[in-house]
PDB file of N, CA and C in Angstrom:
ATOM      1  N   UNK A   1     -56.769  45.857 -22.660  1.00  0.00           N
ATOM      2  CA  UNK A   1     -56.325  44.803 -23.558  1.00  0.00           C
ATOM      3  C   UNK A   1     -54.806  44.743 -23.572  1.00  0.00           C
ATOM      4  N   UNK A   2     -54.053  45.838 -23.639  1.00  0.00           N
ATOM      5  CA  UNK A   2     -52.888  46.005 -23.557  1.00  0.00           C
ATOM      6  C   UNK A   2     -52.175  45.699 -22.631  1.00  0.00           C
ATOM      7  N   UNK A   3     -52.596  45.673 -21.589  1.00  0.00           N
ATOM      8  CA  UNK A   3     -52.247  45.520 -19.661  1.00  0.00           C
ATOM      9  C   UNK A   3     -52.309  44.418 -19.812  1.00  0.00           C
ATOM     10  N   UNK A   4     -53.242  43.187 -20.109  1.00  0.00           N
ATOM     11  CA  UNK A   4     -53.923  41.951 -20.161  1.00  0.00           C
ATOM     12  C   UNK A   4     -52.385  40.974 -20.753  1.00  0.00           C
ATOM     13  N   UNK A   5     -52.225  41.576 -22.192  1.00  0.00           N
ATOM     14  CA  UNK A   5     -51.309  41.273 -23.177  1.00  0.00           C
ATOM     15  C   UNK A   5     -49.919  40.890 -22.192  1.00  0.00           C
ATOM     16  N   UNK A   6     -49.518  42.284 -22.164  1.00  0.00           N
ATOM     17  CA  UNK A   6     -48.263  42.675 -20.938  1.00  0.00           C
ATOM     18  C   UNK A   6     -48.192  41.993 -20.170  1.00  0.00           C
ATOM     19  N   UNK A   7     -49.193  41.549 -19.155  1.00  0.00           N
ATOM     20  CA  UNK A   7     -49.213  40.818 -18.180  1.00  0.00           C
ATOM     21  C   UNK A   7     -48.812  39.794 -18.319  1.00  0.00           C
ATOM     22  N   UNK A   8     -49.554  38.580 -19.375  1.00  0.00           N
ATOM     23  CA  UNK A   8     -49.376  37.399 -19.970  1.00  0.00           C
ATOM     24  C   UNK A   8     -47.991  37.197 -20.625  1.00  0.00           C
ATOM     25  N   UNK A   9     -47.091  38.156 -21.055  1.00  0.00           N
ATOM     26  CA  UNK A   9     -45.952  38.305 -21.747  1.00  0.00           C
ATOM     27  C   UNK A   9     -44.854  38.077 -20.733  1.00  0.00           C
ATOM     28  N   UNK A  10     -44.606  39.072 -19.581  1.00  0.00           N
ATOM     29  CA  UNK A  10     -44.388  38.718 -18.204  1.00  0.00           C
ATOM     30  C   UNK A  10     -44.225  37.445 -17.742  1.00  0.00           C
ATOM     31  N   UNK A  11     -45.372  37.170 -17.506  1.00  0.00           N
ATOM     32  CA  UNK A  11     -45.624  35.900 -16.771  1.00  0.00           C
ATOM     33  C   UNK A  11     -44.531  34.547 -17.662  1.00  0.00           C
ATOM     34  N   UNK A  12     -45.036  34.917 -18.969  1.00  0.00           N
ATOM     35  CA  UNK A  12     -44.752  33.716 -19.665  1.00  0.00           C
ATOM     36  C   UNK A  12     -42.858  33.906 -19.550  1.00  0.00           C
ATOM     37  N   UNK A  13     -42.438  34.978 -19.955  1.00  0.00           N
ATOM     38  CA  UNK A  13     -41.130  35.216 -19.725  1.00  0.00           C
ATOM     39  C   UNK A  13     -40.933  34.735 -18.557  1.00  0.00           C
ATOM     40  N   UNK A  14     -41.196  35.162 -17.322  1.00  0.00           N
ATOM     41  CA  UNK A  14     -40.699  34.215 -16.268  1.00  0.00           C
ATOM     42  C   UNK A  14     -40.566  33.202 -15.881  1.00  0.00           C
ATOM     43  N   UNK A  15     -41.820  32.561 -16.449  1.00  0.00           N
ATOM     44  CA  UNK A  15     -41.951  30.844 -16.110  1.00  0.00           C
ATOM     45  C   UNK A  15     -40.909  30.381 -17.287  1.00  0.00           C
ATOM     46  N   UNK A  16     -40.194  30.866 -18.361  1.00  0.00           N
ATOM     47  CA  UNK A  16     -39.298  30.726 -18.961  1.00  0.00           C
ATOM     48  C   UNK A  16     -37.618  30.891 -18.480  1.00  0.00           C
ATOM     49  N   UNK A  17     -37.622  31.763 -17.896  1.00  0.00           N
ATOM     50  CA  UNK A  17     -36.412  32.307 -17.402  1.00  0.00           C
ATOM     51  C   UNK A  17     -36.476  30.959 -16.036  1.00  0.00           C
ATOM     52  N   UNK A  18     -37.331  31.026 -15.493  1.00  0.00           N
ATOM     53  CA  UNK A  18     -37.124  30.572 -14.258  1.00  0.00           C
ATOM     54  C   UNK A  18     -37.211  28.864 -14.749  1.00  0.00           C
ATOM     55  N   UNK A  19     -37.235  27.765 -15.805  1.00  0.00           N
ATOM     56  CA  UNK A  19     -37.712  26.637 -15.863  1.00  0.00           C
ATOM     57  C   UNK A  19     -36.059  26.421 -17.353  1.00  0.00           C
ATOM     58  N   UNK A  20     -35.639  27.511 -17.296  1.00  0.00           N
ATOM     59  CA  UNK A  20     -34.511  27.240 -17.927  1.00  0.00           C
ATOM     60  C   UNK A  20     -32.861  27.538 -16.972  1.00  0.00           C
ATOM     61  N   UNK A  21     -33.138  28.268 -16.213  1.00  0.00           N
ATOM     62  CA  UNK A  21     -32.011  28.111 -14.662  1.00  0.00           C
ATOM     63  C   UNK A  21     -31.460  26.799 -14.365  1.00  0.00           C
ATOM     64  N   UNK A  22     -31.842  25.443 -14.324  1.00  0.00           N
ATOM     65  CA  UNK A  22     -31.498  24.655 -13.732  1.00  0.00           C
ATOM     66  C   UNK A  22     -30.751  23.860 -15.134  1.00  0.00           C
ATOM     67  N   UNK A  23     -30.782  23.920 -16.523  1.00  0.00           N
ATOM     68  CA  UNK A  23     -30.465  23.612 -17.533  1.00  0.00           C
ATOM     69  C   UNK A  23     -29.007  24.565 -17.847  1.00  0.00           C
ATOM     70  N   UNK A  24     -29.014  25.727 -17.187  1.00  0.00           N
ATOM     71  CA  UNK A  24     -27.879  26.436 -17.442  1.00  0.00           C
ATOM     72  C   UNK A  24     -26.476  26.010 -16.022  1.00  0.00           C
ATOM     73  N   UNK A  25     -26.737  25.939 -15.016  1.00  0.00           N
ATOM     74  CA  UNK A  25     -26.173  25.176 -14.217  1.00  0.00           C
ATOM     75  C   UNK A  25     -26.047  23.779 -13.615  1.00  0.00           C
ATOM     76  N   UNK A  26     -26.539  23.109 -14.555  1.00  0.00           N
ATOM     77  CA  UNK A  26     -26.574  21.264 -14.572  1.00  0.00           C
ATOM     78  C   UNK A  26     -24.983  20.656 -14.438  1.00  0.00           C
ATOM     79  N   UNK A  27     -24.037  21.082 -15.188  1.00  0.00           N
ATOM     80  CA  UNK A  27     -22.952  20.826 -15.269  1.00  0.00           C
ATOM     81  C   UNK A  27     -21.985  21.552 -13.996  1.00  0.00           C
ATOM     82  N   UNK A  28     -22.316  22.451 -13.700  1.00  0.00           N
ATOM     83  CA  UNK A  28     -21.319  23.253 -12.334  1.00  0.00           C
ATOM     84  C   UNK A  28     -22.222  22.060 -11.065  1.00  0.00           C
ATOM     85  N   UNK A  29     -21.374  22.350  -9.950  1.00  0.00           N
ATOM     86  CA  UNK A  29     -21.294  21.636  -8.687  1.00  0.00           C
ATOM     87  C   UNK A  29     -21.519  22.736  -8.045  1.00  0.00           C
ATOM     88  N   UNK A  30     -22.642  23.284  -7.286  1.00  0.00           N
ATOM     89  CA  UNK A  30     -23.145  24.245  -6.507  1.00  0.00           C
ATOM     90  C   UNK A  30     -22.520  23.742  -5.213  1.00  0.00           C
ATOM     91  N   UNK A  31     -22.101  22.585  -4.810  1.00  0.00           N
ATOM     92  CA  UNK A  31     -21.698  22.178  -3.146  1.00  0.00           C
ATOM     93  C   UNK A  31     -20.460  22.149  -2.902  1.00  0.00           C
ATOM     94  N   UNK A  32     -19.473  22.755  -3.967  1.00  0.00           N
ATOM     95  CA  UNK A  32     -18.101  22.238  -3.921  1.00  0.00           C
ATOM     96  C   UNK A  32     -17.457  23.308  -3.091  1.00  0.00           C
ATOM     97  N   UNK A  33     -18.386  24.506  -3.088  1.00  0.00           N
ATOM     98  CA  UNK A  33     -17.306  25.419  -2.296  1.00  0.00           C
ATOM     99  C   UNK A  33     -17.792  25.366  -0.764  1.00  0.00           C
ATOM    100  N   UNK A  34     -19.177  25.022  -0.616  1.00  0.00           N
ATOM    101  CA  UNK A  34     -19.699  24.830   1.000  1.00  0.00           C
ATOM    102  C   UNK A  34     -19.907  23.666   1.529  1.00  0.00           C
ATOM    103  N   UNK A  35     -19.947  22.911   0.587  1.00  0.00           N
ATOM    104  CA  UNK A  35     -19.753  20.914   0.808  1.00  0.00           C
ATOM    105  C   UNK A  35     -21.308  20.874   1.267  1.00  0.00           C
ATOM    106  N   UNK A  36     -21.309  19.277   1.046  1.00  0.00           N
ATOM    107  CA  UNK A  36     -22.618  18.504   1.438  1.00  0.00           C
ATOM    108  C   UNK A  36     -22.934  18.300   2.451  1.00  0.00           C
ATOM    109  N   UNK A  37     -23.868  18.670   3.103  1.00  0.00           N
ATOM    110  CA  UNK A  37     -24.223  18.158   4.496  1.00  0.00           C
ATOM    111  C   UNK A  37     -24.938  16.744   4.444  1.00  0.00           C
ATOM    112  N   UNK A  38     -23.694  15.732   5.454  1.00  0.00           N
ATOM    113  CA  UNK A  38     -24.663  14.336   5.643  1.00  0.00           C
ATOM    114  C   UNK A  38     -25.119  14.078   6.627  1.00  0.00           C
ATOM    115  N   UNK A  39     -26.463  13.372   6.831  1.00  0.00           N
ATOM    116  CA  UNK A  39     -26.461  13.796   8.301  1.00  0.00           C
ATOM    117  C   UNK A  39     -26.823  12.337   8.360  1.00  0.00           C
ATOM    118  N   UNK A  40     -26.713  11.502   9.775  1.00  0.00           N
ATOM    119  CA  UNK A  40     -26.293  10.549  10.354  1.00  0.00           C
ATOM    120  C   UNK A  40     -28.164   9.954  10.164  1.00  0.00           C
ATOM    121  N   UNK A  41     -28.713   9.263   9.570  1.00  0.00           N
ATOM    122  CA  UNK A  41     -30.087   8.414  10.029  1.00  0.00           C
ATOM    123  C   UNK A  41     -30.273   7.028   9.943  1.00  0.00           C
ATOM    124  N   UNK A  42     -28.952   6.810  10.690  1.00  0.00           N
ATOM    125  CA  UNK A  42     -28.943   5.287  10.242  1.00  0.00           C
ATOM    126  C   UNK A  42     -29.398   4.537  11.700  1.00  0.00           C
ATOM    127  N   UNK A  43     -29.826   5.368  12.627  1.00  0.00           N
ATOM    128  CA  UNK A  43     -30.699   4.842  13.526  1.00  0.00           C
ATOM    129  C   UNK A  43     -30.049   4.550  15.037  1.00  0.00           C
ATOM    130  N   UNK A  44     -28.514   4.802  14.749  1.00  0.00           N
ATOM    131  CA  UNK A  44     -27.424   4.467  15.503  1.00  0.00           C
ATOM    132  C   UNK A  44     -26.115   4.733  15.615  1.00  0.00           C
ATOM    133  N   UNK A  45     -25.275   5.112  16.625  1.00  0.00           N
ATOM    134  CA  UNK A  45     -24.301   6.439  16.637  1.00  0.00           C
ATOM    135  C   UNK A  45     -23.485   5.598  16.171  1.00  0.00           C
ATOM    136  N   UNK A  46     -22.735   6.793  14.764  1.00  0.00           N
ATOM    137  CA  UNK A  46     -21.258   5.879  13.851  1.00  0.00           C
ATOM    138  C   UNK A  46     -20.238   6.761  14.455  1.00  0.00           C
ATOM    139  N   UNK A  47     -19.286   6.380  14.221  1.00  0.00           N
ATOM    140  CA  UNK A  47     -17.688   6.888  14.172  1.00  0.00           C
ATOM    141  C   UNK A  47     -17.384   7.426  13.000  1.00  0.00           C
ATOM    142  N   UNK A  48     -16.031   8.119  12.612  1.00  0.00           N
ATOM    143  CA  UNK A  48     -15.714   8.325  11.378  1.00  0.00           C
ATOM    144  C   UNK A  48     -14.318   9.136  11.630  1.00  0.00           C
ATOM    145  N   UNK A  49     -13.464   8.884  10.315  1.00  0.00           N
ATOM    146  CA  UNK A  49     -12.314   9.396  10.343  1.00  0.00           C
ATOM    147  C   UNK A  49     -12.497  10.341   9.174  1.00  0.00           C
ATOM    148  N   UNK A  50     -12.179  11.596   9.622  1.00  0.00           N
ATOM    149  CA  UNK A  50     -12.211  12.886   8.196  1.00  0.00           C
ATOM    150  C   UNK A  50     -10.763  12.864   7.918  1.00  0.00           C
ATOM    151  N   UNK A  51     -10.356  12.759   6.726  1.00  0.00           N
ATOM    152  CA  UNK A  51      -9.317  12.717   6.314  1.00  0.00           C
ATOM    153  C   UNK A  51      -8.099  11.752   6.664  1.00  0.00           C
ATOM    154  N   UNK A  52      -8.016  10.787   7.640  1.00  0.00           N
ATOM    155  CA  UNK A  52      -7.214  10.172   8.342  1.00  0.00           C
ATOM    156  C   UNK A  52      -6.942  10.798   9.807  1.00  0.00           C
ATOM    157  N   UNK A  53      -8.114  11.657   9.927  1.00  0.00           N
ATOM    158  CA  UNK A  53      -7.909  12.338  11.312  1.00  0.00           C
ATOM    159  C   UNK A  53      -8.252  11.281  12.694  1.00  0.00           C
ATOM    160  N   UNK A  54      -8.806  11.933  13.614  1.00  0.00           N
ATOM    161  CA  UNK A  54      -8.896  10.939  14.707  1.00  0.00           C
ATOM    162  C   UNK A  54     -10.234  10.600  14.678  1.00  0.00           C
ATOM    163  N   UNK A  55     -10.584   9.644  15.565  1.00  0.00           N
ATOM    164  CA  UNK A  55     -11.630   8.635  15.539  1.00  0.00           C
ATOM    165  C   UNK A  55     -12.788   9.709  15.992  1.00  0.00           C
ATOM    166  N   UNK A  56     -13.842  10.080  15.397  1.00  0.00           N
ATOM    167  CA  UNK A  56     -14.266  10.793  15.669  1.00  0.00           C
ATOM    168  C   UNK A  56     -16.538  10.262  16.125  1.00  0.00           C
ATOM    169  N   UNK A  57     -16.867  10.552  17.134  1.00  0.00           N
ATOM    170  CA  UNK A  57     -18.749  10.024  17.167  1.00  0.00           C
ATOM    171  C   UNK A  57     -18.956  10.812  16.600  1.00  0.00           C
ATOM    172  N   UNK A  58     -20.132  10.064  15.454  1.00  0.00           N
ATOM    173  CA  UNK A  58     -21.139  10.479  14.739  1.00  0.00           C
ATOM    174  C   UNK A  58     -22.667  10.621  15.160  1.00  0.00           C
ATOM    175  N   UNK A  59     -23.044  11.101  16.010  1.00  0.00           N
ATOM    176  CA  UNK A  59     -24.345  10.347  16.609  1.00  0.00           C
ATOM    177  C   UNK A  59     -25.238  10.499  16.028  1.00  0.00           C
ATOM    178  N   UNK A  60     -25.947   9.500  16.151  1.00  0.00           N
ATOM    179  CA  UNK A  60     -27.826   9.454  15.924  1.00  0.00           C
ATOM    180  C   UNK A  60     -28.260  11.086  15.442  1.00  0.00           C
ATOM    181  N   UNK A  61     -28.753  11.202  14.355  1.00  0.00           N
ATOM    182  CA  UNK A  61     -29.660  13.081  13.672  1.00  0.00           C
ATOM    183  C   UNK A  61     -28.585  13.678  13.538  1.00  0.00           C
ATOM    184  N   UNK A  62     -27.115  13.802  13.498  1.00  0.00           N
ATOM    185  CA  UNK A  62     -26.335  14.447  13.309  1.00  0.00           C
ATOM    186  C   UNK A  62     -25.374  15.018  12.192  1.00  0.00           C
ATOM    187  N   UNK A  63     -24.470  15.389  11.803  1.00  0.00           N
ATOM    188  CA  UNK A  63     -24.453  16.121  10.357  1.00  0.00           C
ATOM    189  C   UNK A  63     -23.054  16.259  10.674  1.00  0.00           C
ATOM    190  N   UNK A  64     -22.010  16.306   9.028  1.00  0.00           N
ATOM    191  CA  UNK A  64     -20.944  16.309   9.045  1.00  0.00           C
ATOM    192  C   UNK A  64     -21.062  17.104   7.852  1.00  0.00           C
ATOM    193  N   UNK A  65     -20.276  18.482   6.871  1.00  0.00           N
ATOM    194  CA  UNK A  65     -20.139  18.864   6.053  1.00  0.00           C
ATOM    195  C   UNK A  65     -18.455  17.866   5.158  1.00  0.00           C
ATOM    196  N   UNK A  66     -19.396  17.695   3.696  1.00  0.00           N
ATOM    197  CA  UNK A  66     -18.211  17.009   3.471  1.00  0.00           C
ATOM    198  C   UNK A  66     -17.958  17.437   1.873  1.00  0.00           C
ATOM    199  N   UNK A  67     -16.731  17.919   1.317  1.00  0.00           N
ATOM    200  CA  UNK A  67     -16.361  18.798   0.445  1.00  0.00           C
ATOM    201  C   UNK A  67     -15.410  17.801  -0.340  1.00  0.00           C
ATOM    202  N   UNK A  68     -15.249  18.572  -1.691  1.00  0.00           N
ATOM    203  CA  UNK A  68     -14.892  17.723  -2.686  1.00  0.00           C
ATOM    204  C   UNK A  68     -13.097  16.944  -2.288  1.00  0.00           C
ATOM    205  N   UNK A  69     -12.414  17.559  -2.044  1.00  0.00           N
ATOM    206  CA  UNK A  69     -11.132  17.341  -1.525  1.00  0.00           C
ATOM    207  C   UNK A  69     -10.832  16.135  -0.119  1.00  0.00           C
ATOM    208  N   UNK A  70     -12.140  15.934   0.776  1.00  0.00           N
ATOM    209  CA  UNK A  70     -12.399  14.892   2.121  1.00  0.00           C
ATOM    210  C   UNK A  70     -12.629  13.995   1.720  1.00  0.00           C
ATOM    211  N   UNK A  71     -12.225  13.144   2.475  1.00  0.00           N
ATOM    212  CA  UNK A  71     -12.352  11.687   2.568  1.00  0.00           C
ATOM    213  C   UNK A  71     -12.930  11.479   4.131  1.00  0.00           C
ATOM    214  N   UNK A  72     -14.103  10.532   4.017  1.00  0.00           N
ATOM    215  CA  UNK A  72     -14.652  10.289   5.733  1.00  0.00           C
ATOM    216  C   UNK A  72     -14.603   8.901   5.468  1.00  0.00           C
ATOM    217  N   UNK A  73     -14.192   7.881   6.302  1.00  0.00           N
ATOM    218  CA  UNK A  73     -14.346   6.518   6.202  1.00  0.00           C
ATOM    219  C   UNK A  73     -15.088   6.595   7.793  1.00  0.00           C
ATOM    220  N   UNK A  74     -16.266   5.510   7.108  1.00  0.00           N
ATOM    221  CA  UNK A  74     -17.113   5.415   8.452  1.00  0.00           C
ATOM    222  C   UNK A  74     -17.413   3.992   9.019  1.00  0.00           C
ATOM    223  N   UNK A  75     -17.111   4.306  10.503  1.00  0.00           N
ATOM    224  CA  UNK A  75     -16.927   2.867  11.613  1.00  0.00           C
ATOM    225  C   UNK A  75     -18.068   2.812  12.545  1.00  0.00           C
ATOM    226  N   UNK A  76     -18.762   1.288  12.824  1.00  0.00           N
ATOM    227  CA  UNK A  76     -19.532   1.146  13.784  1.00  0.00           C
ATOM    228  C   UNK A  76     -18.625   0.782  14.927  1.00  0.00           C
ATOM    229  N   UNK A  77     -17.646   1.215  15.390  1.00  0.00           N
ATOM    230  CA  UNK A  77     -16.961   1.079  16.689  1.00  0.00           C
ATOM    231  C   UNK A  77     -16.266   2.282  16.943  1.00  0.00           C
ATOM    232  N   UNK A  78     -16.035   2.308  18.148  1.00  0.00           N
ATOM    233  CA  UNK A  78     -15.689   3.878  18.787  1.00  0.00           C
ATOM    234  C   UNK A  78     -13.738   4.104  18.716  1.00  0.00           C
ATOM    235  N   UNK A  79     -13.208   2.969  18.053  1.00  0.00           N
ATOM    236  CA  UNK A  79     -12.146   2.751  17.603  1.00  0.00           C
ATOM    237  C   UNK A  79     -11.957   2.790  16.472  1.00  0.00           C
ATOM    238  N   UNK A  80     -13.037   3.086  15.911  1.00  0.00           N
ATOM    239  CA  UNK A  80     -12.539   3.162  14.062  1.00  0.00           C
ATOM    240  C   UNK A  80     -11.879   1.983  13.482  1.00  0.00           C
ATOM    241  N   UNK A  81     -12.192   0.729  14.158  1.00  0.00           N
ATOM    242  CA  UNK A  81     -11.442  -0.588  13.537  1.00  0.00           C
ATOM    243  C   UNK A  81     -12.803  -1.235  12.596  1.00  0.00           C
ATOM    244  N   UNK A  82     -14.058  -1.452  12.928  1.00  0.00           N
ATOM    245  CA  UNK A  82     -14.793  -1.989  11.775  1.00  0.00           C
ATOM    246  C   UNK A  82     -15.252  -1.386  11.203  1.00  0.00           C
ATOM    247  N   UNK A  83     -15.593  -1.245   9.749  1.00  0.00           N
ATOM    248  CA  UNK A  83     -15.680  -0.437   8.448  1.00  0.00           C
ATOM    249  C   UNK A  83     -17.274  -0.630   8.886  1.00  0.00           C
ATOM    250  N   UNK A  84     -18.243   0.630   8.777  1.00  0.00           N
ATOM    251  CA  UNK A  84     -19.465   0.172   8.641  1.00  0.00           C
ATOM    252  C   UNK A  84     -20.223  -0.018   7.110  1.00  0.00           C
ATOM    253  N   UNK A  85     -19.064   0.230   6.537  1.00  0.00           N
ATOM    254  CA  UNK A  85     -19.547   0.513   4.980  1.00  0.00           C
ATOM    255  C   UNK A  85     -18.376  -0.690   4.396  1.00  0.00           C
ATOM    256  N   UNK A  86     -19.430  -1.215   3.429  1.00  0.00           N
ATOM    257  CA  UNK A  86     -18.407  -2.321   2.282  1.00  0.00           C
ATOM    258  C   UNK A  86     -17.576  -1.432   1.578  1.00  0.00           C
ATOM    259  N   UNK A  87     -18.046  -0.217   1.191  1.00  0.00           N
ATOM    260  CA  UNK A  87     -16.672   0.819   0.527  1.00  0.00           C
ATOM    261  C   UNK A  87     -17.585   2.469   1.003  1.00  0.00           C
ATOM    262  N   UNK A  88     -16.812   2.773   1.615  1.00  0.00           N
ATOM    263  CA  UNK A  88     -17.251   4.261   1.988  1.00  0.00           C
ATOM    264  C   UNK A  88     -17.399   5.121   0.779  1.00  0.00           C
ATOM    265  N   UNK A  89     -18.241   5.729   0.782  1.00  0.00           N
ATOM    266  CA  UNK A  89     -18.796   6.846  -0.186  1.00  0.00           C
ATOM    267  C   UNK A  89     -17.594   8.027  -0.012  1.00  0.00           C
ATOM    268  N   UNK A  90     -17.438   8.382  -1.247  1.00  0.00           N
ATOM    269  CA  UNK A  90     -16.831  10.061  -1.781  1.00  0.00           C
ATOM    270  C   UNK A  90     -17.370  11.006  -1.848  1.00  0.00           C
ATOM    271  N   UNK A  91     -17.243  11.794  -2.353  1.00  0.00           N
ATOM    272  CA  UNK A  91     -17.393  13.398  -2.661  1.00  0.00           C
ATOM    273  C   UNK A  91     -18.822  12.883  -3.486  1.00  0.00           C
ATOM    274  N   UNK A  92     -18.211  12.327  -4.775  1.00  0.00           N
ATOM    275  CA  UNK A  92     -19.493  12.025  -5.860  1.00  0.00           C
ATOM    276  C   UNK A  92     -20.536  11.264  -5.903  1.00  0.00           C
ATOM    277  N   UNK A  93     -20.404  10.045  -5.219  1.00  0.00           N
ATOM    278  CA  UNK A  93     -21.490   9.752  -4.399  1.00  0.00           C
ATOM    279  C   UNK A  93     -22.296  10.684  -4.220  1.00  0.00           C
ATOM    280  N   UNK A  94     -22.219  11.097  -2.790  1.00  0.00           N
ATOM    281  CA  UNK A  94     -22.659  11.743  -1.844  1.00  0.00           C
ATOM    282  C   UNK A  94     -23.824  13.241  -3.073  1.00  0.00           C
ATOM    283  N   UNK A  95     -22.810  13.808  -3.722  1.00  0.00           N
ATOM    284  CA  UNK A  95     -23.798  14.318  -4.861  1.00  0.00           C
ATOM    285  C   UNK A  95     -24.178  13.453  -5.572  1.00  0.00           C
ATOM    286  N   UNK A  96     -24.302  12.229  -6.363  1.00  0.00           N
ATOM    287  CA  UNK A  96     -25.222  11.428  -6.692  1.00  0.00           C
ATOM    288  C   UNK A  96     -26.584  11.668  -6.095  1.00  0.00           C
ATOM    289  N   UNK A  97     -26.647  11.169  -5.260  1.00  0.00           N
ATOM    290  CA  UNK A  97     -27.364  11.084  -4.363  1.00  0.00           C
ATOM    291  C   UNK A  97     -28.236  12.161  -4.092  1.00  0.00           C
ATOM    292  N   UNK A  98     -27.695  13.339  -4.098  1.00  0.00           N
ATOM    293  CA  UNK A  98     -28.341  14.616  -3.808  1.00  0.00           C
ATOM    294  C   UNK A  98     -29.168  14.969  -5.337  1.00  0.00           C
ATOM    295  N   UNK A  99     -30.256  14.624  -5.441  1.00  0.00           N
ATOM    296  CA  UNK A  99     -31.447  14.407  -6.533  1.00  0.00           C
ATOM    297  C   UNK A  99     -31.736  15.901  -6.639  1.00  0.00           C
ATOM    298  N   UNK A 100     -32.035  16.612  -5.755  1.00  0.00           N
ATOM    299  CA  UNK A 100     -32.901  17.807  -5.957  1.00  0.00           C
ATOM    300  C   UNK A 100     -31.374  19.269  -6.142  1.00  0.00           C
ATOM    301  N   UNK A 101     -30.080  18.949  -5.778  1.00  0.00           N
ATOM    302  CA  UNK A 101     -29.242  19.897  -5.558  1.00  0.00           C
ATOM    303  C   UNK A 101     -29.492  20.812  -4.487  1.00  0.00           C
ATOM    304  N   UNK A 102     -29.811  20.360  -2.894  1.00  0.00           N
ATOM    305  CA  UNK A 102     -30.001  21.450  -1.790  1.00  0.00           C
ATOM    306  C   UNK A 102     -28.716  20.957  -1.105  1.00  0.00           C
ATOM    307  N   UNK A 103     -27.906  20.334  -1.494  1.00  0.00           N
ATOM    308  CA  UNK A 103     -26.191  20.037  -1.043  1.00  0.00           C
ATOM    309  C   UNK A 103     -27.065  19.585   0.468  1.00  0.00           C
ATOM    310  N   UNK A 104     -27.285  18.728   0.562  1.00  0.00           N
ATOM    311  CA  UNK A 104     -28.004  17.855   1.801  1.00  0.00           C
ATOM    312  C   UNK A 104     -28.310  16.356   0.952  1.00  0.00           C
ATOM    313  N   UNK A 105     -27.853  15.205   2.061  1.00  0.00           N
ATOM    314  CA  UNK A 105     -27.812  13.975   1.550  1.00  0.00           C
ATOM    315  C   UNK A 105     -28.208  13.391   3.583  1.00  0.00           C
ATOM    316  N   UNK A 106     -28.566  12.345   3.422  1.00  0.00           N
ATOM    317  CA  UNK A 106     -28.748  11.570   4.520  1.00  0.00           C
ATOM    318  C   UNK A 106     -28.503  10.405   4.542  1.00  0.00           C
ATOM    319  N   UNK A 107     -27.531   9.520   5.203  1.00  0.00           N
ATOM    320  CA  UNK A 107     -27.032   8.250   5.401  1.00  0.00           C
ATOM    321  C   UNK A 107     -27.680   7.186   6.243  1.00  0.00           C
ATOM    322  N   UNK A 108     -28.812   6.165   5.485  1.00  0.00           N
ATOM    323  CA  UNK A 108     -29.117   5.377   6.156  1.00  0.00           C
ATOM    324  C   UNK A 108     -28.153   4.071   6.715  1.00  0.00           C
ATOM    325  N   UNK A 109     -28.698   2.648   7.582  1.00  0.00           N
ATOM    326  CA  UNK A 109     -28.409   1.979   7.336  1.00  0.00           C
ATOM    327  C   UNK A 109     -27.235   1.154   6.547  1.00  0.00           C
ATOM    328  N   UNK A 110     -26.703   0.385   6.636  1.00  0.00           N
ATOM    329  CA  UNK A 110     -25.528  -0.198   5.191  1.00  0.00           C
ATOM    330  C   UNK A 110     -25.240   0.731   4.754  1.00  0.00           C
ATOM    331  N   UNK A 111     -24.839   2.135   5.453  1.00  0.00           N
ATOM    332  CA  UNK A 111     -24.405   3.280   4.623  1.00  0.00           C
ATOM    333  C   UNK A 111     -25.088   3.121   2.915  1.00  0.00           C
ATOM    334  N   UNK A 112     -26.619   3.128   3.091  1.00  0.00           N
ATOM    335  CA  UNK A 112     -27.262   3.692   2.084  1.00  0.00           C
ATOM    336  C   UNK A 112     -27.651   5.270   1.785  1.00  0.00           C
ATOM    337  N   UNK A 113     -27.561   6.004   0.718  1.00  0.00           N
ATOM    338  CA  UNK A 113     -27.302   6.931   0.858  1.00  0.00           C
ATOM    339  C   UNK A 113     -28.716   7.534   0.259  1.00  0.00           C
ATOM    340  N   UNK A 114     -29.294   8.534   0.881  1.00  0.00           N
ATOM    341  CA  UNK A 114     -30.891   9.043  -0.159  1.00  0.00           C
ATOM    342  C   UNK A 114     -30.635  10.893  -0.181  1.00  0.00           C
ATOM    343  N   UNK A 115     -31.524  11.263  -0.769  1.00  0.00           N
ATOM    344  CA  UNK A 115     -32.092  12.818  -0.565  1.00  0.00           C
ATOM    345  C   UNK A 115     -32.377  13.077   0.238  1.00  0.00           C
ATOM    346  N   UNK A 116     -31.999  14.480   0.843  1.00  0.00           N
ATOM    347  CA  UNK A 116     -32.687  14.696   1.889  1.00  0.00           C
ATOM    348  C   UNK A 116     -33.326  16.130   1.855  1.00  0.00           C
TER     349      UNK A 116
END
């Protein structure tokens, strides 16, 4: 009876401990020190400039880590002259977006942005 008790006490403590974790870190940014991974599914290889750097391919299934301090502006030309986005996504976006917090986001289309 006692073991039974214990057991159930346990259990219940954990499913407590463990269903109150995500309520204690809601407000911190878990991706800020290893950044978001985006990865390219928009069906078709983009360009992109990290920071004002150089023109850089994005291809088709591919992944860029992008941290609170970067800026990526992203181009459907291999010159970085047409914007493929009406306004390129940020840092906060990009966590918007990230619904579940596994610092992973995926970029469709019209630079639409989902969970991944």
């Amino acid at each position: 009876m006692y073991k039974k008790s214990f057991s159930q006490f346990i259990c219940i403590l954990l499913f407590l401990s463990l269903s109150a974790s995500p309520a204690f870190t809601a407000g911190t940014d878990r991706c800020s020190e290893e950044g978001i991974i985006v990865k390219n599914l928009a069906l078709v290889d983009l360009w992109y400039r990290k920071n004002n750097g150089p023109c850089t391919i994005w291809r088709d299934n591919h992944i860029f880590i992008m941290k609170p301090q970067d800026t990526f502006d992203i181009y459907s030309d291999l010159v970085c002259e047409t914007s493929s986005c009406t306004q390129n996504p940020l840092y906060d976006d990009y966590r918007k977006a990230d619904q579940d917090a596994d610092c992973a986001v995926r970029i469709l289309r019209d630079c639409n942005l989902s969970d991944m």
